[in-house]
Structure formats: structure tokens, C-alpha cells
N, C-alpha and C. Protein backbone atom coordinates (compact mmCIF):
# COMPACT_ATOMS: atom_id res chain seq x y z
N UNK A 1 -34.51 29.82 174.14
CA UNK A 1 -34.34 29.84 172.71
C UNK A 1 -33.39 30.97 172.32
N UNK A 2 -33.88 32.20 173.14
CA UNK A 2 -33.11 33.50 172.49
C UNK A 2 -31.58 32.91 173.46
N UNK A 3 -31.71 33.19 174.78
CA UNK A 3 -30.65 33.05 175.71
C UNK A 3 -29.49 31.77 175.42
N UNK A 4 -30.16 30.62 174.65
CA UNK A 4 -28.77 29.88 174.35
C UNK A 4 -29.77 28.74 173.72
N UNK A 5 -29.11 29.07 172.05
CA UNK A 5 -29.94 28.60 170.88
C UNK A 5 -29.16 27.38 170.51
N UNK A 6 -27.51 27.05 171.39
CA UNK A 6 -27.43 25.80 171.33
C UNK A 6 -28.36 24.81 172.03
N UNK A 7 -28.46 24.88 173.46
CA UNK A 7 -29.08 24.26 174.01
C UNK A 7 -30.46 24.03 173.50
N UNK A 8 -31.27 25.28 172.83
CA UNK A 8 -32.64 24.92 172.25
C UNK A 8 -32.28 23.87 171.45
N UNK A 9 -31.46 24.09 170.40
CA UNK A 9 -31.34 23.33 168.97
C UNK A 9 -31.17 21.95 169.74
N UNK A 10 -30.53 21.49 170.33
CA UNK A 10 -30.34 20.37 170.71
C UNK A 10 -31.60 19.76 171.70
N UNK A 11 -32.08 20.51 172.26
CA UNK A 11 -33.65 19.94 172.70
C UNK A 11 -34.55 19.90 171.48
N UNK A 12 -34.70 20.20 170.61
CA UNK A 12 -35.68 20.47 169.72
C UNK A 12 -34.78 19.22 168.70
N UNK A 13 -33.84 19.25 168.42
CA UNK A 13 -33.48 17.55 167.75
C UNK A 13 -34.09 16.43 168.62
N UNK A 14 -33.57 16.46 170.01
CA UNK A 14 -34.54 15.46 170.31
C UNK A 14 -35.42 14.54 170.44
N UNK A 15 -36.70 16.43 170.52
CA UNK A 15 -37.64 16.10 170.53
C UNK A 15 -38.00 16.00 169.04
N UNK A 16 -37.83 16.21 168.51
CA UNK A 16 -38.06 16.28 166.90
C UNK A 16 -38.20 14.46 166.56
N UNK A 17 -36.69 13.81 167.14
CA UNK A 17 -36.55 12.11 166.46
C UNK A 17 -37.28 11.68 167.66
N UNK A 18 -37.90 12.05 169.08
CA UNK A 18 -38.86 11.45 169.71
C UNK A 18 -40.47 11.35 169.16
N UNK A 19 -40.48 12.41 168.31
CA UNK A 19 -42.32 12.83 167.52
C UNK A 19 -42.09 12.04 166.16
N UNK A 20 -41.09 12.36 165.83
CA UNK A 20 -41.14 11.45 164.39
C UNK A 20 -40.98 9.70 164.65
N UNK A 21 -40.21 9.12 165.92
CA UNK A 21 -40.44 7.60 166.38
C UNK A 21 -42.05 7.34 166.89
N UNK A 22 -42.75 8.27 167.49
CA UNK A 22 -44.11 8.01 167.69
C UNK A 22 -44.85 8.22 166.28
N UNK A 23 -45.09 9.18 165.63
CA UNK A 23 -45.75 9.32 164.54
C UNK A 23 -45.67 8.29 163.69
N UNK A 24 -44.30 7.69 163.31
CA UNK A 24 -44.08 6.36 162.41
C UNK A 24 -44.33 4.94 163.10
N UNK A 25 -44.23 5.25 164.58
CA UNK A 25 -45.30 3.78 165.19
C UNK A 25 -46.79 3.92 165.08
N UNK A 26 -47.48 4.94 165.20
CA UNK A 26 -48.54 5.50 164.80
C UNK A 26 -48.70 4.95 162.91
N UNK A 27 -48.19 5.14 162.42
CA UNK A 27 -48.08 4.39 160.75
C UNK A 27 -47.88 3.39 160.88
N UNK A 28 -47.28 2.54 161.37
CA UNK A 28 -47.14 1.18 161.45
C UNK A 28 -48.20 0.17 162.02
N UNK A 29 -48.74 1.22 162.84
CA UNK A 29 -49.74 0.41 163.71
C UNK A 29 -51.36 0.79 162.91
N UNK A 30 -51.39 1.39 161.81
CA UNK A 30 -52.39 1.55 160.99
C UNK A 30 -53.09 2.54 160.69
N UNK A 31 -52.50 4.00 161.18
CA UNK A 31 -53.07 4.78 161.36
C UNK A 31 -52.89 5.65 159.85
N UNK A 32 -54.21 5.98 159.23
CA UNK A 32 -54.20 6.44 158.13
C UNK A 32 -53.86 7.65 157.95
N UNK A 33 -53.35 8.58 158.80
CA UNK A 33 -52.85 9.96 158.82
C UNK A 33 -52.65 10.00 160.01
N UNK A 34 -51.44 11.37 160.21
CA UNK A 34 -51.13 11.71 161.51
C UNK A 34 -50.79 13.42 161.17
N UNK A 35 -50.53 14.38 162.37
CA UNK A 35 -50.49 15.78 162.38
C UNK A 35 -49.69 15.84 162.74
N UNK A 36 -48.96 16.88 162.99
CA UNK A 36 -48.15 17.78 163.70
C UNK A 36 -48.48 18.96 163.80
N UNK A 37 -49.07 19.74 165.40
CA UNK A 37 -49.42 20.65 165.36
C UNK A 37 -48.49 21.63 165.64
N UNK A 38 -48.06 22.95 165.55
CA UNK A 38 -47.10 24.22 166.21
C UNK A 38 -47.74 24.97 166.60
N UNK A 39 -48.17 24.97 168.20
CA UNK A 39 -49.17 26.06 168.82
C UNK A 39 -48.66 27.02 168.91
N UNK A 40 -47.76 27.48 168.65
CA UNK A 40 -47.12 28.61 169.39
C UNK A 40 -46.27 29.60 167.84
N UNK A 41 -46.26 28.55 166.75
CA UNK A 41 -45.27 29.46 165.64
C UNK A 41 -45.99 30.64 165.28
N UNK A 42 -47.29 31.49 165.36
CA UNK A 42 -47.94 32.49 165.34
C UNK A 42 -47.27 33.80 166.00
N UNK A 43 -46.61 33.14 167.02
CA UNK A 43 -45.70 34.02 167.66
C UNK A 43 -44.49 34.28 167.67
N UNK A 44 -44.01 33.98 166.75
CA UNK A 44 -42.44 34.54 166.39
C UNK A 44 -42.60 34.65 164.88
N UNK A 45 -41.77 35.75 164.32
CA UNK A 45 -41.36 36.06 163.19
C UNK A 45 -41.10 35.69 162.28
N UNK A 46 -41.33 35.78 161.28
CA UNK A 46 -40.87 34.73 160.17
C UNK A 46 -39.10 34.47 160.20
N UNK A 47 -38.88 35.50 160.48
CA UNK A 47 -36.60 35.08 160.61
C UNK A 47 -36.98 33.70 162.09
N UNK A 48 -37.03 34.38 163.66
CA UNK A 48 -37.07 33.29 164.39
C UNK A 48 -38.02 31.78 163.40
N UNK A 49 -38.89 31.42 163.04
CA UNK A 49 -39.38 30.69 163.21
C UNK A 49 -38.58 29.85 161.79
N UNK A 50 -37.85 30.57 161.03
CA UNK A 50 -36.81 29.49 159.93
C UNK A 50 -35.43 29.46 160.57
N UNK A 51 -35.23 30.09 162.01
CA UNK A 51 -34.05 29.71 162.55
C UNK A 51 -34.14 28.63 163.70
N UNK A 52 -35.52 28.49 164.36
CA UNK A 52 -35.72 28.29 165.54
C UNK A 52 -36.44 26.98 165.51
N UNK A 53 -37.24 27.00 164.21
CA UNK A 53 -38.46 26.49 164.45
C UNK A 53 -38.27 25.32 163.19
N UNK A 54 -38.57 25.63 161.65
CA UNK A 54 -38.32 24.85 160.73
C UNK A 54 -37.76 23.88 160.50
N UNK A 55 -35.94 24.08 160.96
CA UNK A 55 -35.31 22.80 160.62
C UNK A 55 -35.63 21.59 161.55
N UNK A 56 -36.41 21.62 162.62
CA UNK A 56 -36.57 21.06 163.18
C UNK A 56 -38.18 20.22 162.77
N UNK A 57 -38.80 21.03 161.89
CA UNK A 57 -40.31 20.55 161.78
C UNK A 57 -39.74 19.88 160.40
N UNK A 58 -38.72 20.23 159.71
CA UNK A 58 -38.47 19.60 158.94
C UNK A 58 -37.63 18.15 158.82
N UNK A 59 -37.36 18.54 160.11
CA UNK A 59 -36.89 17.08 160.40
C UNK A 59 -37.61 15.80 160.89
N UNK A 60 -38.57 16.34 161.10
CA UNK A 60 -39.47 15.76 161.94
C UNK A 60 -40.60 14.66 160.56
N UNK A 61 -40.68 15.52 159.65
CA UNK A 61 -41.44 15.14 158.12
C UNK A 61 -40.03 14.39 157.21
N UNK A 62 -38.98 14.94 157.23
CA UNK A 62 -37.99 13.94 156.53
C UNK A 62 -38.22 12.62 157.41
N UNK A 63 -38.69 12.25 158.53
CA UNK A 63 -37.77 11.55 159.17
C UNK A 63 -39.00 10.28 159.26
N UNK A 64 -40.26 10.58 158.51
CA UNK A 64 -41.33 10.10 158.58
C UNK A 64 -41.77 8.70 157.43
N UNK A 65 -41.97 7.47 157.58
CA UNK A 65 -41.85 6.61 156.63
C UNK A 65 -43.00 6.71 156.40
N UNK A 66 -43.34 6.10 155.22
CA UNK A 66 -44.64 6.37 154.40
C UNK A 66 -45.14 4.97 154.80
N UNK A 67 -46.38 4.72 154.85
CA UNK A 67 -47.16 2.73 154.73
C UNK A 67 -46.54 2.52 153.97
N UNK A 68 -46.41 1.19 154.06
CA UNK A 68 -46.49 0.48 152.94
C UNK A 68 -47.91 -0.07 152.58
N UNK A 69 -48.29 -0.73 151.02
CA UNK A 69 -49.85 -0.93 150.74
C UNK A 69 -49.47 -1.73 150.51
């Protein structure tokens, strides 16, 4: 992450549109809520974790379709 924050950023997109394609098959398939947990954001700083961490959790919730009823 520290040593080469391209390479993070680009693993963490990834994985980001790999959690948000499960979570929204997870909605599709009926599931009335879903989580996203961050075990680990306790441990970095509030600067690392809106450089490192956020745009990516935020991508992860943009990227999320709602049911339809």
C-alpha cells in the first residue's frame, strides 16, 4: 500500500467491482440485506484510510443496485 499505491489502487478496484458483483447477486437472489465489513480500517489513520481505503469502499456502495419490489 505504502511501497506502491499504484499497484494497491488497482488491486483494490478490482476487488472492489468483484464484492460489489457478489453483493448485487446476493440482491438479486433475495437477500434482504448485505454488509461490508473493514477489519483492518482501525488501523490506519484517518489521512491513509481516505487515501487508501474510502474511494474504494465507496465504490463498492455506488456500484450496488437496490431490489426491485
Amino acid at each position: 500500500m505504502y511501497g506502491d499505491p499504484d499497484a494497491w489502487h488497482a488491486l483494490m478496484s478490482r476487488l472492489a467491482r468483484s464484492i460489489a458483483r457478489c453483493l448485487n447477486a446476493q440482491i438479486a437472489a433475495g437477500a434482504q440485506a448485505v454488509q461490508l465489513f473493514d477489519s483492518w480500517v482501525g488501523c490506519l489513520g484517518p489521512d491513509d484510510y481516505r487515501r487508501f481505503v474510502l474511494p474504494h469502499t465507496r465504490a463498492v456502495i455506488d456500484a450496488i443496485t437496490p431490489a426491485r419490489q
